[in-house]
PDB file of N, CA and C in Angstrom:
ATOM      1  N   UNK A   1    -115.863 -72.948  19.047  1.00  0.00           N
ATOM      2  CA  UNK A   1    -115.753 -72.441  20.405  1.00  0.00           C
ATOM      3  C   UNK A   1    -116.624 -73.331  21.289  1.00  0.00           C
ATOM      4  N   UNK A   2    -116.214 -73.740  22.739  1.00  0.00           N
ATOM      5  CA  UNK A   2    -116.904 -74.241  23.059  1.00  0.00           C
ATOM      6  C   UNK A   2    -117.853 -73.463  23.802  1.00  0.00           C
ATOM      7  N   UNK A   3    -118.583 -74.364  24.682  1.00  0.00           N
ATOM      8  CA  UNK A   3    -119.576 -73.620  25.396  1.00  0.00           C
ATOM      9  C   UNK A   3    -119.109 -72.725  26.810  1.00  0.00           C
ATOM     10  N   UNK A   4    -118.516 -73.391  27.093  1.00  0.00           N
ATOM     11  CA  UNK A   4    -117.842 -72.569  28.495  1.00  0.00           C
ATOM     12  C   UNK A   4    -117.196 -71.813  27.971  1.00  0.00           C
ATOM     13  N   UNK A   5    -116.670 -71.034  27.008  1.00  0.00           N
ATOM     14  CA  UNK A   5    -116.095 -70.139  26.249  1.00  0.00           C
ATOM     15  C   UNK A   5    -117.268 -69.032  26.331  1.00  0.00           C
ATOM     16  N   UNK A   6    -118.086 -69.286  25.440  1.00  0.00           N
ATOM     17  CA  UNK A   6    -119.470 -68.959  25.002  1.00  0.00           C
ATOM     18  C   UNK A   6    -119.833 -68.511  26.487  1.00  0.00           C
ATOM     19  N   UNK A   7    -120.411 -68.944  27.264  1.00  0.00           N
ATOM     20  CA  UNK A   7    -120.784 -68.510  28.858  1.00  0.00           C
ATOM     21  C   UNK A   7    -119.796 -67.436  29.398  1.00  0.00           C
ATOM     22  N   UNK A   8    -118.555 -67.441  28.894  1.00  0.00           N
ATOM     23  CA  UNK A   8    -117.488 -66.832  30.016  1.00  0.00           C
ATOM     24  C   UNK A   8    -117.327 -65.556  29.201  1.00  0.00           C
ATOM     25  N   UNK A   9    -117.722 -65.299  28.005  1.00  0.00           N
ATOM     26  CA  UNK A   9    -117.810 -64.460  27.031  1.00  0.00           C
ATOM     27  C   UNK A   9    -118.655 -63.520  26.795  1.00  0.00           C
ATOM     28  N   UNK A  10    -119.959 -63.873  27.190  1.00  0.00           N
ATOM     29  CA  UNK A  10    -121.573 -62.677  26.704  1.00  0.00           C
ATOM     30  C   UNK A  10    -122.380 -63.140  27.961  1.00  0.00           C
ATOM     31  N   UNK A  11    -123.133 -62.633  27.909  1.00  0.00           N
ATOM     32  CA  UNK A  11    -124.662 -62.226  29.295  1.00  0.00           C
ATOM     33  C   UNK A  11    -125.832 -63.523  28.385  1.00  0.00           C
ATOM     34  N   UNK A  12    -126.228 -64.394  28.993  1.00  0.00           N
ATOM     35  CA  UNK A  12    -127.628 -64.496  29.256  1.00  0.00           C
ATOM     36  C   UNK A  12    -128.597 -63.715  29.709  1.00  0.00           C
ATOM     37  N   UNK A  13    -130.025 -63.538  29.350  1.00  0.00           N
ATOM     38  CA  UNK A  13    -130.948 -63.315  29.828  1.00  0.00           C
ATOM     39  C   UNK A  13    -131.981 -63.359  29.030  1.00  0.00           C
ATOM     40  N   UNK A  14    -133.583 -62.229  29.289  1.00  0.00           N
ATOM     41  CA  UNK A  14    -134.446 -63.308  29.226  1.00  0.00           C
ATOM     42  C   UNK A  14    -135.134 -61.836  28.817  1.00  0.00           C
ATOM     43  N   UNK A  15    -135.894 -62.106  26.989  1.00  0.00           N
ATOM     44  CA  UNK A  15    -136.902 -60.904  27.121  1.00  0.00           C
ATOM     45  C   UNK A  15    -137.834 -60.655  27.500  1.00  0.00           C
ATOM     46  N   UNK A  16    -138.191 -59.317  27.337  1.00  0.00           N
ATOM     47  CA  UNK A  16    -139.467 -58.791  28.526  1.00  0.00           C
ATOM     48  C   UNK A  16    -139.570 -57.970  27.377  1.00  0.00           C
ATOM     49  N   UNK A  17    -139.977 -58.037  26.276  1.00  0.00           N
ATOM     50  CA  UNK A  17    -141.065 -56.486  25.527  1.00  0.00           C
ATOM     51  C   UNK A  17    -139.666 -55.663  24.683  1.00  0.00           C
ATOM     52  N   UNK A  18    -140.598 -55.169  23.977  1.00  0.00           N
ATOM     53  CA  UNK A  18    -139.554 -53.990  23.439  1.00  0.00           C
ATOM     54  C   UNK A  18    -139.691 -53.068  24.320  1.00  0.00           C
ATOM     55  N   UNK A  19    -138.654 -52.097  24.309  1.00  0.00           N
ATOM     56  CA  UNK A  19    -138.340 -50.586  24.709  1.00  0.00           C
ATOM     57  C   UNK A  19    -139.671 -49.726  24.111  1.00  0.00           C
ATOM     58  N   UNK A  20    -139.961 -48.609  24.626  1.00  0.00           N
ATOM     59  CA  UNK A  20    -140.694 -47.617  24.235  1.00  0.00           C
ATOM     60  C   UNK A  20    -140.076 -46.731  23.189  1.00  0.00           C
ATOM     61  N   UNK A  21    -138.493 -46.707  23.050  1.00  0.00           N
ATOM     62  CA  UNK A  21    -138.440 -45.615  22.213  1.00  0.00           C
ATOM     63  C   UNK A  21    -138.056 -46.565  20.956  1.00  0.00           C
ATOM     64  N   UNK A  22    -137.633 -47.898  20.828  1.00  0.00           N
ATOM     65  CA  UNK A  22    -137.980 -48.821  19.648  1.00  0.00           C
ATOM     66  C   UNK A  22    -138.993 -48.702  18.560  1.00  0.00           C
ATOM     67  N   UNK A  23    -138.882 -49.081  17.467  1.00  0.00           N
ATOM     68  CA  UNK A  23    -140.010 -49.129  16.427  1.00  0.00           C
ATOM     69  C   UNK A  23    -140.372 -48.026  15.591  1.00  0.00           C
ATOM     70  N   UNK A  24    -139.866 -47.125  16.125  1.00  0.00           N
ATOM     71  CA  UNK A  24    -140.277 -46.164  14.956  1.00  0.00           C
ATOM     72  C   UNK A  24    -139.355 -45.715  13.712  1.00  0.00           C
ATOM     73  N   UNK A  25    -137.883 -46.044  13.916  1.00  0.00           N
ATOM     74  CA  UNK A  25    -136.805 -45.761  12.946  1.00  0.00           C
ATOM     75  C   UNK A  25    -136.243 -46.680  12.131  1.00  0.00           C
ATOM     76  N   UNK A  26    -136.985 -47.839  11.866  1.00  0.00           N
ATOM     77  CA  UNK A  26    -137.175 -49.452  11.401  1.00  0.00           C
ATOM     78  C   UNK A  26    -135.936 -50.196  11.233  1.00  0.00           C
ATOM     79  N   UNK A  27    -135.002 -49.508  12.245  1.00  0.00           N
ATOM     80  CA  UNK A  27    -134.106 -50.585  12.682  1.00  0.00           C
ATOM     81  C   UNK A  27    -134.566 -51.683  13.460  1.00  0.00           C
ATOM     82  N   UNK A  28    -135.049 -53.006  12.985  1.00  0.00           N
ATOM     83  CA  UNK A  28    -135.140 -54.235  13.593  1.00  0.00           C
ATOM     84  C   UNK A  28    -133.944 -54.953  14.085  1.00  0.00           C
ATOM     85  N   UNK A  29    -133.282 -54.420  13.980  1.00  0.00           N
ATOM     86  CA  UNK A  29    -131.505 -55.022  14.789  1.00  0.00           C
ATOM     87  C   UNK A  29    -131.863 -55.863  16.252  1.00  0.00           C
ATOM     88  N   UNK A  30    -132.684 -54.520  16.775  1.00  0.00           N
ATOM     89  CA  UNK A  30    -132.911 -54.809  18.460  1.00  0.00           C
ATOM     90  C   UNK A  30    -134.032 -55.670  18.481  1.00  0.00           C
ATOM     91  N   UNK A  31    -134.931 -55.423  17.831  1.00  0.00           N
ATOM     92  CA  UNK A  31    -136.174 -56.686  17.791  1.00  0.00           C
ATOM     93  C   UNK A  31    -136.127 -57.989  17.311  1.00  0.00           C
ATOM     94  N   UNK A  32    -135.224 -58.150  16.744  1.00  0.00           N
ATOM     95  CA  UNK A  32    -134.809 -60.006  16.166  1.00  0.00           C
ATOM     96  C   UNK A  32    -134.014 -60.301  16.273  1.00  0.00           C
ATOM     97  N   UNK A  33    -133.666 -61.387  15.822  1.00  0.00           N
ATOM     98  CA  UNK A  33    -132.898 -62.452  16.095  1.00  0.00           C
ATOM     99  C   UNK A  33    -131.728 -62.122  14.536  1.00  0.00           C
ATOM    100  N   UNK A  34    -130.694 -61.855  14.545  1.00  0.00           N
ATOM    101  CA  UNK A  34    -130.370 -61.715  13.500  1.00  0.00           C
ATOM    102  C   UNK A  34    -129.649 -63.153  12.573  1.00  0.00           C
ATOM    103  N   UNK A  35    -129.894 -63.932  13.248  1.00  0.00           N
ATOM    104  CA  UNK A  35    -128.998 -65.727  13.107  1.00  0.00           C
ATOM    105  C   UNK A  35    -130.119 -65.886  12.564  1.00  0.00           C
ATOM    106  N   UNK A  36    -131.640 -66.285  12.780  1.00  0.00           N
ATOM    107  CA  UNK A  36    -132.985 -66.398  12.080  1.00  0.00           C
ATOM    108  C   UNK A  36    -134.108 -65.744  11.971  1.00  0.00           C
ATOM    109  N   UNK A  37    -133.914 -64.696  12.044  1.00  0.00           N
ATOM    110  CA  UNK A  37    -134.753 -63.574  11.340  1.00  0.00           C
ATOM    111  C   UNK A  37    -136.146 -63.396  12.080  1.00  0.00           C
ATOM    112  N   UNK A  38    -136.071 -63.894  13.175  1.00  0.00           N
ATOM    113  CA  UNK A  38    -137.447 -64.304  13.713  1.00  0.00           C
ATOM    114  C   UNK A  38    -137.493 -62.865  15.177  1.00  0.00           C
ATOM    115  N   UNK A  39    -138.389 -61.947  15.490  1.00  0.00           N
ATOM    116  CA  UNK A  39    -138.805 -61.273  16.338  1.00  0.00           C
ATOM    117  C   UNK A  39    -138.583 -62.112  17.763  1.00  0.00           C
ATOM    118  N   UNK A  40    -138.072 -61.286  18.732  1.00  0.00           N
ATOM    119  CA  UNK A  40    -137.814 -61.729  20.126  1.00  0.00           C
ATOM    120  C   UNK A  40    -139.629 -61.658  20.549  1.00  0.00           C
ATOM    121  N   UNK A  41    -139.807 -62.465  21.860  1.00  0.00           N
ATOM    122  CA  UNK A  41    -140.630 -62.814  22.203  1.00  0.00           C
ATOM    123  C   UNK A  41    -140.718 -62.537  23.887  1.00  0.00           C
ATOM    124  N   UNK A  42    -141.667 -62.475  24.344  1.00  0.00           N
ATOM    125  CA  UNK A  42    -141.295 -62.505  25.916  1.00  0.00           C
ATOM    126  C   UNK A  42    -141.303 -63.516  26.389  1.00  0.00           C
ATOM    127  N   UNK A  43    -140.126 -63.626  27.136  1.00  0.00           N
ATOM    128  CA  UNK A  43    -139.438 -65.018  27.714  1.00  0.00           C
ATOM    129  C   UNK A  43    -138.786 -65.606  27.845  1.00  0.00           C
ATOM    130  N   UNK A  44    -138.346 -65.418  26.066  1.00  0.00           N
ATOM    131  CA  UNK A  44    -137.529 -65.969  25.689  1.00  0.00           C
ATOM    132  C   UNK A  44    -135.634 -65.850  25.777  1.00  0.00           C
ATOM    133  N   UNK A  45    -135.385 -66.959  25.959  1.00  0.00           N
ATOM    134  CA  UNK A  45    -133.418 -66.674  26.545  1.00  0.00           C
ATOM    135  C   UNK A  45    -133.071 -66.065  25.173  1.00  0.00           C
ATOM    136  N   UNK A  46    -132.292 -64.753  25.854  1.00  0.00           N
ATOM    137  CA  UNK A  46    -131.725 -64.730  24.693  1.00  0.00           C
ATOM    138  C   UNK A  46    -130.096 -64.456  25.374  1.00  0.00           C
ATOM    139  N   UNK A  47    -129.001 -64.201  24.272  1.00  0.00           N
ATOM    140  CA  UNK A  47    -127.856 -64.051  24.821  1.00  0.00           C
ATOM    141  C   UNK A  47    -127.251 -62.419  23.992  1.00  0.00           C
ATOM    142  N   UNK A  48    -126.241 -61.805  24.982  1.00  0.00           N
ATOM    143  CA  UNK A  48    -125.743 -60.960  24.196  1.00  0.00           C
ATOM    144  C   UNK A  48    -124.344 -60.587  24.341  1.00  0.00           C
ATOM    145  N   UNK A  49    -123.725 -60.509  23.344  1.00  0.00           N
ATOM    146  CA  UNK A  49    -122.361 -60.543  22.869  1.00  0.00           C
ATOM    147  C   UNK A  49    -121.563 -59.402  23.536  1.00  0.00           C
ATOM    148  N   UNK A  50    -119.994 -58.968  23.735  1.00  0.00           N
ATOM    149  CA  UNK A  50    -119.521 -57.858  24.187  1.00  0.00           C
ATOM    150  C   UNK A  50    -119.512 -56.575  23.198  1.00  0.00           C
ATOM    151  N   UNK A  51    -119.850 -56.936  22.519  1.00  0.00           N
ATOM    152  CA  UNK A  51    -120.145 -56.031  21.289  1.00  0.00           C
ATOM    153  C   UNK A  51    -121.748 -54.949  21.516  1.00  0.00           C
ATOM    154  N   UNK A  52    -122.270 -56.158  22.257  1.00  0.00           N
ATOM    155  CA  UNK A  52    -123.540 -55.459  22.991  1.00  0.00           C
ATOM    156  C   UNK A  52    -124.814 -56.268  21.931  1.00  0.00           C
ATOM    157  N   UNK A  53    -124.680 -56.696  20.688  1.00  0.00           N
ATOM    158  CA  UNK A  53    -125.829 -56.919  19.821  1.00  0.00           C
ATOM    159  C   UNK A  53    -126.331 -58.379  20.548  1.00  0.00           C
ATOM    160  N   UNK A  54    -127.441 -58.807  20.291  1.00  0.00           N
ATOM    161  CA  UNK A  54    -127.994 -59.927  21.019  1.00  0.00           C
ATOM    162  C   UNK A  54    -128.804 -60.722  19.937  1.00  0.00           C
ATOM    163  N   UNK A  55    -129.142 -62.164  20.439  1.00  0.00           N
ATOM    164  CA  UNK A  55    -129.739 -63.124  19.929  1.00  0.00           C
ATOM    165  C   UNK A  55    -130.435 -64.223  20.525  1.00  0.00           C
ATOM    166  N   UNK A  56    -131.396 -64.577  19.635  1.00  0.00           N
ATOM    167  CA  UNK A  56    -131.731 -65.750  20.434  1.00  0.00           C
ATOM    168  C   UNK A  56    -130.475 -66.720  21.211  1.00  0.00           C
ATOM    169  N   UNK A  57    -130.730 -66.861  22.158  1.00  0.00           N
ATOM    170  CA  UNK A  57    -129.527 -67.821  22.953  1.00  0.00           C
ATOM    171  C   UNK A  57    -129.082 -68.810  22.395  1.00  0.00           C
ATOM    172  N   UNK A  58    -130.079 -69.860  21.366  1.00  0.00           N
ATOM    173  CA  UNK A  58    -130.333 -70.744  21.090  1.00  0.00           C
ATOM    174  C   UNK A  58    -129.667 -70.741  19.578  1.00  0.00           C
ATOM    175  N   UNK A  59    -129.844 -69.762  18.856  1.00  0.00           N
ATOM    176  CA  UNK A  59    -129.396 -69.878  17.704  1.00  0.00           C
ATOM    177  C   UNK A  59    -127.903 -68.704  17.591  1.00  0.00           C
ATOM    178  N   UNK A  60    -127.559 -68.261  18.498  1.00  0.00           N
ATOM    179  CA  UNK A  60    -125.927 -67.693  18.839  1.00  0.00           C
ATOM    180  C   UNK A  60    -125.045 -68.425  19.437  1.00  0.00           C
ATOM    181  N   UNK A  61    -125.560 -69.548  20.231  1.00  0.00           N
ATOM    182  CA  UNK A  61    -124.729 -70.587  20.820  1.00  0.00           C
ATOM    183  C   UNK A  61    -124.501 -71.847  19.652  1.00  0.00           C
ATOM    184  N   UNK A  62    -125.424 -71.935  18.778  1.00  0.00           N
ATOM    185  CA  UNK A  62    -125.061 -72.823  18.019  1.00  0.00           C
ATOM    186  C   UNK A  62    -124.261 -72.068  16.716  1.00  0.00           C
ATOM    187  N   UNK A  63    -124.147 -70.605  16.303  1.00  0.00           N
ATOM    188  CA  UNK A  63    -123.718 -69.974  15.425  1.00  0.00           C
ATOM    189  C   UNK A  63    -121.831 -70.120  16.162  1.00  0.00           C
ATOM    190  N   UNK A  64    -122.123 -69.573  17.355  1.00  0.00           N
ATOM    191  CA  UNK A  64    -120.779 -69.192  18.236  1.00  0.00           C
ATOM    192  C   UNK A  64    -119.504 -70.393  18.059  1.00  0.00           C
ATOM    193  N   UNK A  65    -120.192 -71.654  18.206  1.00  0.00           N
ATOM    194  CA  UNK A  65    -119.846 -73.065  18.222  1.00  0.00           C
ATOM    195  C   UNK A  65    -118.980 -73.585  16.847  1.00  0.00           C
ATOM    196  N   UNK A  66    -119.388 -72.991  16.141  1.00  0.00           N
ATOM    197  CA  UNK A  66    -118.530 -72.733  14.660  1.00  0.00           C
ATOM    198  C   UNK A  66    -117.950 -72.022  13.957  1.00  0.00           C
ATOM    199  N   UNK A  67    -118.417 -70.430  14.796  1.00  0.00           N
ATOM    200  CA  UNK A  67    -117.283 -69.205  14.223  1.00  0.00           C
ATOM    201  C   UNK A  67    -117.333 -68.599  15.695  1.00  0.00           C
ATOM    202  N   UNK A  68    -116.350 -67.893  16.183  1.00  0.00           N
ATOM    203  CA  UNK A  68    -116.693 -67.106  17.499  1.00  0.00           C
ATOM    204  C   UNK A  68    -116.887 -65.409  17.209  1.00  0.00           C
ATOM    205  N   UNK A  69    -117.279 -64.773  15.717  1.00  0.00           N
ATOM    206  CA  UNK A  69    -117.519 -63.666  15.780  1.00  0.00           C
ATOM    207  C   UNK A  69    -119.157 -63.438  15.671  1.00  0.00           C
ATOM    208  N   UNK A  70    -119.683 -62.250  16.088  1.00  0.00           N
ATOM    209  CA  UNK A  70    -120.503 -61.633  16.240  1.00  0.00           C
ATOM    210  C   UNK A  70    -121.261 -61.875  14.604  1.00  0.00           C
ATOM    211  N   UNK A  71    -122.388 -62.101  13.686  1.00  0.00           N
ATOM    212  CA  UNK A  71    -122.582 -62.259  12.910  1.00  0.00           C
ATOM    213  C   UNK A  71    -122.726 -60.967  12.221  1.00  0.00           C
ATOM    214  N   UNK A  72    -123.392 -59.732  12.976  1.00  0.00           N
ATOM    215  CA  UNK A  72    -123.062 -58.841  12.652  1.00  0.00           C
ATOM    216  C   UNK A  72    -122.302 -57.501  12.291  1.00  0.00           C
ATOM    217  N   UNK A  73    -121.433 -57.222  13.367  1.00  0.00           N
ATOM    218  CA  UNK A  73    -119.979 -56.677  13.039  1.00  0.00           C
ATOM    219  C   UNK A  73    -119.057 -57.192  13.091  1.00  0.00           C
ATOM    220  N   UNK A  74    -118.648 -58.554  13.173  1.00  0.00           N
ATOM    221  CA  UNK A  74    -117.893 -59.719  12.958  1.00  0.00           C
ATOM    222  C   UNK A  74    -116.793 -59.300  13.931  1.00  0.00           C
ATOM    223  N   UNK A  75    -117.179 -59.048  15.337  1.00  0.00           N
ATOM    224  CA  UNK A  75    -116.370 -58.879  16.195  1.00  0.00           C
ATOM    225  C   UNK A  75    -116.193 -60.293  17.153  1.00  0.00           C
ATOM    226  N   UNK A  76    -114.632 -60.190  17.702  1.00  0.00           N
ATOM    227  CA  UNK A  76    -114.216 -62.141  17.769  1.00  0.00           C
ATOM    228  C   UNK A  76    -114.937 -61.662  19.556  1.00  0.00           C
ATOM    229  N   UNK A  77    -115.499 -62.628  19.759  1.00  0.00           N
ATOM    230  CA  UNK A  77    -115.696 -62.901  21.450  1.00  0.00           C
ATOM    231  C   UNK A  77    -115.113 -63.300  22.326  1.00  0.00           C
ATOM    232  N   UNK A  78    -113.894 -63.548  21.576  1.00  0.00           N
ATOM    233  CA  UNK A  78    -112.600 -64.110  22.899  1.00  0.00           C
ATOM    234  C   UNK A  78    -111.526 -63.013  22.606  1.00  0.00           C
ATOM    235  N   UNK A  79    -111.799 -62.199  21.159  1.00  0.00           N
ATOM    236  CA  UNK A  79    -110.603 -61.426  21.625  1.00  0.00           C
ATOM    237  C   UNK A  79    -110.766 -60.241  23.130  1.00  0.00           C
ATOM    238  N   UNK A  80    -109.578 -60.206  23.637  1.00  0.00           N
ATOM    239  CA  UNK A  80    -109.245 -58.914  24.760  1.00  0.00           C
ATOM    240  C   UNK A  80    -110.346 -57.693  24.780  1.00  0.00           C
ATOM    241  N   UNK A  81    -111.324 -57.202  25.803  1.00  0.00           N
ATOM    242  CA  UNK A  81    -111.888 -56.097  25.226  1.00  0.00           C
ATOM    243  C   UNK A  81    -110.958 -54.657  26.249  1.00  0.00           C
ATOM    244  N   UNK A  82    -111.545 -53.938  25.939  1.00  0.00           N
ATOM    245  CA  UNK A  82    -110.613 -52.883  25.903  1.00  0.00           C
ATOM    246  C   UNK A  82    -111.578 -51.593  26.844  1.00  0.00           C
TER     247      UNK A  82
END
């Protein structure tokens, strides 16, 4: 997929902190990066899919670039949403 695909497809933006009601039910889904396993940071770009799950920007644009589904519910990003 290319990149203007990728852009025309999911949200950029930029973290700021976890949520308050986060962390206590040890779903880390929302706190990392699920492409490299690494904790979001403040600042940092991240991007998020129509599916709603998110990632580092950096390592979903280069995942996206070679498969266009979601890594985690393997939902396609160009198909039609509904």
């Amino acid at each position: 997929v290319d990149h203007e695909v990728i852009e025309g497809h999911t949200i950029g933006h930029t973290f700021h902190g976890a949520s308050s009601t986060s962390g206590r039910g040890g779903n880390d889904e929302h706190l990392k990066c699920m492409v490299c396993m690494e904790e979001f940071r403040d600042g940092e770009a991240l991007r998020s899919l129509p599916c709603l799950h998110r990632y580092h920007q950096r390592c979903i644009d280069q995942w996206l670039s070679r498969n266009p589904e979601c890594p985690i519910c393997k939902q396609d990003i160009t198909a039609p949403q509904n």
